[in-house]
C-alpha atoms as a PDB file:
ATOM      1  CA  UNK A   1      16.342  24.019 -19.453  1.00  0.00           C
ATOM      2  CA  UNK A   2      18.568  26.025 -16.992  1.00  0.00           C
ATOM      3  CA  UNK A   3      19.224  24.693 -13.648  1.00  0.00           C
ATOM      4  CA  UNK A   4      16.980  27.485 -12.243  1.00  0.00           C
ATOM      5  CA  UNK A   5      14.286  26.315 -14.428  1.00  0.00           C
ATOM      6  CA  UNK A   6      14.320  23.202 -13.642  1.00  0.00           C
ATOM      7  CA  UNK A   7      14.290  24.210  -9.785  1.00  0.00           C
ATOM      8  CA  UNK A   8      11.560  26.185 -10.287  1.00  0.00           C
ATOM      9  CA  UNK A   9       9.377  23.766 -12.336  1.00  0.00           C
ATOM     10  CA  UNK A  10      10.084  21.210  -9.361  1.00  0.00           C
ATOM     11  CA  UNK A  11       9.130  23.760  -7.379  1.00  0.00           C
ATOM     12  CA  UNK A  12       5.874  25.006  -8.805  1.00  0.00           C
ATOM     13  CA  UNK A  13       4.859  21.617 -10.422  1.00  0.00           C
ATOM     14  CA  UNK A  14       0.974  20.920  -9.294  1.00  0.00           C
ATOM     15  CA  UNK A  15       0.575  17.085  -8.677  1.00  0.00           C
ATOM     16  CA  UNK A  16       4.110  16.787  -6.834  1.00  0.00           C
ATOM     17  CA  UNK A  17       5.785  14.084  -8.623  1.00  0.00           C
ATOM     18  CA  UNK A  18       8.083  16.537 -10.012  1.00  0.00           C
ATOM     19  CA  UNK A  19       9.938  16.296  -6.864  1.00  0.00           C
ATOM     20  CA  UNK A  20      10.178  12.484  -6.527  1.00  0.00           C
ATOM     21  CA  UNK A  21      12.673  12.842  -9.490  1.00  0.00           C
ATOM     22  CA  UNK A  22      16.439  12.897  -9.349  1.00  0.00           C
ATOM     23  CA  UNK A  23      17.551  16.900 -10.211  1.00  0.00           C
ATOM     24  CA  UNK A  24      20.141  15.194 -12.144  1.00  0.00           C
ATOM     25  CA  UNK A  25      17.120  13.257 -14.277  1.00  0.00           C
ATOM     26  CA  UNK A  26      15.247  16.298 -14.602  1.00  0.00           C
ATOM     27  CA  UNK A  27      17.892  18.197 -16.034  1.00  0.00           C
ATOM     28  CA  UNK A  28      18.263  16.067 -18.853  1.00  0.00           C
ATOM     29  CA  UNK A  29      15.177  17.431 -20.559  1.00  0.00           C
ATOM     30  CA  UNK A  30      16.219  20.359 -22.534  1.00  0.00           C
ATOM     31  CA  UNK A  31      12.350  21.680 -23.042  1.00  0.00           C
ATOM     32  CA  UNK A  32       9.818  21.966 -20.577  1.00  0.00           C
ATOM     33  CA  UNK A  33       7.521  20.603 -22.912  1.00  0.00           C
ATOM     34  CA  UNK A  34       9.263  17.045 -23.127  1.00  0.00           C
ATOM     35  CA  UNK A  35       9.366  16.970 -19.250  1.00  0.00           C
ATOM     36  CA  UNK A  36       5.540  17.883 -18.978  1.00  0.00           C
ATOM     37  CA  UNK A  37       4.980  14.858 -21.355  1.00  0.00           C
ATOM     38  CA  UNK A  38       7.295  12.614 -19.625  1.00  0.00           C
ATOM     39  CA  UNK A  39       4.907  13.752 -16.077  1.00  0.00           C
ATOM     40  CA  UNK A  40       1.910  12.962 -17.516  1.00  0.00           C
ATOM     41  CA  UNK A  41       3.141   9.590 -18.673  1.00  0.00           C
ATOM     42  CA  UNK A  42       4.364   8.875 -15.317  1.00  0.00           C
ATOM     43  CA  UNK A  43       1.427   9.892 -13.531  1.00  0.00           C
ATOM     44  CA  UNK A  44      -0.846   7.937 -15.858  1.00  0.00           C
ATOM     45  CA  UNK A  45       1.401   4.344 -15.526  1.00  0.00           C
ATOM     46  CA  UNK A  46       1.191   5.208 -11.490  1.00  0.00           C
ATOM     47  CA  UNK A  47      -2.838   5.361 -11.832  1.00  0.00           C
ATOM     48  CA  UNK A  48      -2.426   1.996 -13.948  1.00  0.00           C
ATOM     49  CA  UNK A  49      -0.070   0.806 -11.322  1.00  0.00           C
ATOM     50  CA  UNK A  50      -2.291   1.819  -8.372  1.00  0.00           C
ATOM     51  CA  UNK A  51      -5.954   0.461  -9.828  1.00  0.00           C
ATOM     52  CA  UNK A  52      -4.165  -2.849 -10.772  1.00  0.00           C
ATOM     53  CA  UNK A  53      -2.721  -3.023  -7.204  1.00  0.00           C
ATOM     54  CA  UNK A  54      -6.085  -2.277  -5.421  1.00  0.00           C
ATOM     55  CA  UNK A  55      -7.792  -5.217  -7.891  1.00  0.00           C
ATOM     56  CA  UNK A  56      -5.153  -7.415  -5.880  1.00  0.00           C
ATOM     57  CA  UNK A  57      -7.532  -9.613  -2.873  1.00  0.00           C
ATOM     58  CA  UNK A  58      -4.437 -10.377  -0.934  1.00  0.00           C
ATOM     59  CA  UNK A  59      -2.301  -8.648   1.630  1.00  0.00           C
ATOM     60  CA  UNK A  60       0.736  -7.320  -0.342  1.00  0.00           C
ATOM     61  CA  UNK A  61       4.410  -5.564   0.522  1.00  0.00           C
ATOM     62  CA  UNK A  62       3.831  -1.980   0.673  1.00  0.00           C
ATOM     63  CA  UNK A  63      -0.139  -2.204   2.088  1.00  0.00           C
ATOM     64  CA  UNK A  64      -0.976  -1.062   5.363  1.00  0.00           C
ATOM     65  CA  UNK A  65      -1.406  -2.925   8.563  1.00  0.00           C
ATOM     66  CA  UNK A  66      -3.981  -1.259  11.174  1.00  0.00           C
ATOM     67  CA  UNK A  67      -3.313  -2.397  14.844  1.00  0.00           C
ATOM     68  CA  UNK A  68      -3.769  -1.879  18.553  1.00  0.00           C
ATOM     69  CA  UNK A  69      -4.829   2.016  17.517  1.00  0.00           C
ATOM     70  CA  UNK A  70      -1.612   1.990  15.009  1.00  0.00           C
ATOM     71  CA  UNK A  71      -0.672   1.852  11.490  1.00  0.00           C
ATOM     72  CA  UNK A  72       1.890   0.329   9.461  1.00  0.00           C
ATOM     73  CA  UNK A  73       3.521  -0.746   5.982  1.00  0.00           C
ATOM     74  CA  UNK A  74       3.571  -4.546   5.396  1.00  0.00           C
ATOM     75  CA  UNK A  75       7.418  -4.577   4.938  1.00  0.00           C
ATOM     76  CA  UNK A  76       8.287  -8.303   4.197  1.00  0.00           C
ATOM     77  CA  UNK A  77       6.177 -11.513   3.453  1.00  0.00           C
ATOM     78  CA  UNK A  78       7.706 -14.770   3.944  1.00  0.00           C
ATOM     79  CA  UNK A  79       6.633 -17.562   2.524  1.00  0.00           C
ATOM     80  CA  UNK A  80       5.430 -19.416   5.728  1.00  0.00           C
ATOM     81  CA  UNK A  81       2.813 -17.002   5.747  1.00  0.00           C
ATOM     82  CA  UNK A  82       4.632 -14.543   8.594  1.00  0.00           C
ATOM     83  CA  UNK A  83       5.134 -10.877   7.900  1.00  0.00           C
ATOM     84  CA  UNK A  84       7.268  -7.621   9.185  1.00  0.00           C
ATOM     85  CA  UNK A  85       6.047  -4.507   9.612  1.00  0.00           C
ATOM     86  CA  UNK A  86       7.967  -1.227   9.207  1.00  0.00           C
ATOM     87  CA  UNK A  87       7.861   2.167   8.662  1.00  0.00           C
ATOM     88  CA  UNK A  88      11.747   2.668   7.080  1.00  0.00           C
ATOM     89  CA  UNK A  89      10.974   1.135   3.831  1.00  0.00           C
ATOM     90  CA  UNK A  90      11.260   1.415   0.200  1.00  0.00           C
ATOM     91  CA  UNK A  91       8.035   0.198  -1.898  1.00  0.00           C
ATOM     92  CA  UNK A  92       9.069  -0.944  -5.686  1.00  0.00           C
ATOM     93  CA  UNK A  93       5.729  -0.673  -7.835  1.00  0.00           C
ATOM     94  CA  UNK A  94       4.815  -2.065 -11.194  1.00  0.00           C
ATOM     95  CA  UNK A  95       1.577  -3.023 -12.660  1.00  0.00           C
ATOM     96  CA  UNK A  96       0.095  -6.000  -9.868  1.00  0.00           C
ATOM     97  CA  UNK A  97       3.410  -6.095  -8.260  1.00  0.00           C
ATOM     98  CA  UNK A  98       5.358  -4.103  -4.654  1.00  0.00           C
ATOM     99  CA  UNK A  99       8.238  -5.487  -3.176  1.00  0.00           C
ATOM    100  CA  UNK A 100       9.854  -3.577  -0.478  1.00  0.00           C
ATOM    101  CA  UNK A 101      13.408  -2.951   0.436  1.00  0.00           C
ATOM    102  CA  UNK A 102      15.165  -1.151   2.841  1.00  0.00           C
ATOM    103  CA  UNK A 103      14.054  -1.885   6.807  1.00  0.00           C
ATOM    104  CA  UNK A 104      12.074  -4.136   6.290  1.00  0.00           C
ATOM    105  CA  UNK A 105      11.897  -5.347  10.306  1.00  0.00           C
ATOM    106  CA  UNK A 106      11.500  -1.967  12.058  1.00  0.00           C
ATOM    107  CA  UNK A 107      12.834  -2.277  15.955  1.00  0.00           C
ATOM    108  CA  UNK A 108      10.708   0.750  17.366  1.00  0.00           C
ATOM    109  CA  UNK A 109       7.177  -1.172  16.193  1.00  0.00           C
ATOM    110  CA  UNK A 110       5.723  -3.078  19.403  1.00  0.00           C
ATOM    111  CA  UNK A 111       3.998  -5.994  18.937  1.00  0.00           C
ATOM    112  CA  UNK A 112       3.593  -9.507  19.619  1.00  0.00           C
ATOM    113  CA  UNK A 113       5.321 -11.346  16.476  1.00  0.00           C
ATOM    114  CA  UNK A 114       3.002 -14.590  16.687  1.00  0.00           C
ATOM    115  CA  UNK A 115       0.394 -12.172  15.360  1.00  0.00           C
ATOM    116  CA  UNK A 116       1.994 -11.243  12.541  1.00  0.00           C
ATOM    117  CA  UNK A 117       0.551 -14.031  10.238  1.00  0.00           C
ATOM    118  CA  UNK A 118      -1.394 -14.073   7.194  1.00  0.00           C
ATOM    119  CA  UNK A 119      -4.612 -15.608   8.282  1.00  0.00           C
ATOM    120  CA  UNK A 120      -4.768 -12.871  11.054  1.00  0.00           C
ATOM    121  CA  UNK A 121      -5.663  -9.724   8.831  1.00  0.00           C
ATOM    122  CA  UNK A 122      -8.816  -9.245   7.656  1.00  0.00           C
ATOM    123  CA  UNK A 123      -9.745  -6.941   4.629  1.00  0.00           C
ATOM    124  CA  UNK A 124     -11.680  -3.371   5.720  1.00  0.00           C
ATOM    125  CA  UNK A 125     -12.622  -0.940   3.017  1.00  0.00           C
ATOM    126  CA  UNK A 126     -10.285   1.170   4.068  1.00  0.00           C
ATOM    127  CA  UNK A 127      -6.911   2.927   1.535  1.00  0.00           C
ATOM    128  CA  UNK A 128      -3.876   5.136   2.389  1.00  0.00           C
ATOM    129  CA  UNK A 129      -1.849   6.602   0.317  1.00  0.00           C
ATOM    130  CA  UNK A 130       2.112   5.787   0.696  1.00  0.00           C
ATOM    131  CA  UNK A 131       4.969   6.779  -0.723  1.00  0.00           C
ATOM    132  CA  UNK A 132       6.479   3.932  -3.167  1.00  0.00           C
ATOM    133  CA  UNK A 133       8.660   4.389  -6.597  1.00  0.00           C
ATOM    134  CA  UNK A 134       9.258   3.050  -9.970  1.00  0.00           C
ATOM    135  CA  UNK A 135      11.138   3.828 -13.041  1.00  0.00           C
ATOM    136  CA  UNK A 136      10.332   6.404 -15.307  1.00  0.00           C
ATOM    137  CA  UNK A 137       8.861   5.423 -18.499  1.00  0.00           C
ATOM    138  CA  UNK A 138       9.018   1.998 -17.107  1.00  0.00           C
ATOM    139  CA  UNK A 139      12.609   2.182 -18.089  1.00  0.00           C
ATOM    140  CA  UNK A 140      15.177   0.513 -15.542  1.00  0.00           C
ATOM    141  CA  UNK A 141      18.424   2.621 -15.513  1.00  0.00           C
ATOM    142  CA  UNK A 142      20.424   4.619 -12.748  1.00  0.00           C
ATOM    143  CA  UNK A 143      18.697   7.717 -12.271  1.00  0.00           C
ATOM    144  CA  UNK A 144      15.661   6.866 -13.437  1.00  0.00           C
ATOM    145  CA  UNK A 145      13.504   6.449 -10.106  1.00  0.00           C
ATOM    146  CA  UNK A 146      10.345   8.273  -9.657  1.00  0.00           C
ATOM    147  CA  UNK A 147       8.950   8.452  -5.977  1.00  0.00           C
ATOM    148  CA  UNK A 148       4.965   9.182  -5.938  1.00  0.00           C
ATOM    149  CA  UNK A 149       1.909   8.489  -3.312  1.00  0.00           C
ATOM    150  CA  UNK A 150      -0.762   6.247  -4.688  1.00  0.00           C
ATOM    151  CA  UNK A 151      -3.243   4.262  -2.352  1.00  0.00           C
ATOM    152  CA  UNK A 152      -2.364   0.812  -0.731  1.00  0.00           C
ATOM    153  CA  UNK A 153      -5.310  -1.181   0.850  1.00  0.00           C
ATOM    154  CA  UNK A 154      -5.488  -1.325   4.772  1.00  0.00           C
ATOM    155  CA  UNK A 155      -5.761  -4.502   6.773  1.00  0.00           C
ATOM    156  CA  UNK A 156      -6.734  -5.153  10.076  1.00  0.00           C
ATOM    157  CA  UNK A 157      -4.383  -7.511  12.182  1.00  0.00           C
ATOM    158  CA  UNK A 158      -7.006  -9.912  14.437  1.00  0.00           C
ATOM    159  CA  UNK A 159      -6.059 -10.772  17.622  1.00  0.00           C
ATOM    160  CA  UNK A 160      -4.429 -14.919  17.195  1.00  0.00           C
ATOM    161  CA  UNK A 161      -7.853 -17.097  16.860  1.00  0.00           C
ATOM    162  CA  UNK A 162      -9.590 -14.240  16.406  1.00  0.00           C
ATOM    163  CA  UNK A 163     -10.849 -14.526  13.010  1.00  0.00           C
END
């Protein structure tokens, strides 16, 4: 494919995740057929990745914390049980597993950090989609990133001794 092409597929491509490649990835592909069959594999391991994330009963990096009239990503669980919140992050995904990078403790979020504790969020049937990324094919290797939306669960953060 010509560098136009390629532009213009990224463009014009329906679901989006055509953009959440690297240009220099895409260009690889010297038929548009290969890179329509590398999409739909993509698209089908994030639906894999997303249902098997969902199926998860526990708060995980990446989900969504509702708050005070406010939303945002669980950035960073440690292991005493306290978590960050942020919304400058990174979400890795594989099948049942996020881990986010980037900042992970975000300065401009106001809140009280002795709520931010596991046994204060409860689950709501609530989802959001967010951005997050893994690697094509589910094949590490520079370049091969793929950035996508899928749904995360939503929590609600309890006041302390609330639940």
């Amino acid at each position: 494919m010509t560098y136009d092409e390629v532009i213009s597929f990224r463009d014009n491509e329906k679901t989006g995740i055509a953009k959440g490649y690297s240009l220099e990835y895409l260009r690889d592909f010297c038929s548009k057929e290969k890179l329509e069959k590398v999409i739909a594999n993509d698209l089908a391991m994030f639906e894999k990745i997303e249902k098997s994330l969902i199926e998860i009963n526990e708060p995980k990096e990446g989900d969504f914390v509702k708050f005070d009239g406010n939303i945002s990503r669980l950035s960073r669980i440690h292991e005493d049980g306290k978590f960050q919140l942020s919304e400058s992050i990174g979400v890795f995904v594989s099948e049942f597993s996020s881990q986010a990078s980037g900042c992970v403790w975000d300065s401009t979020i106001t809140i009280e950090r002795d709520r931010l504790t596991l046994e204060n969020l409860e689950p709501i049937s609530m989802f959001k989609k967010g951005r997050c990324w893994t690697f094509s094919g589910n094949e590490a290797g520079g370049g091969r990133g793929v950035w996508f939306e899928i749904n995360f669960k939503v929590w609600n953060l309890c006041q302390v001794g609330a639940k």
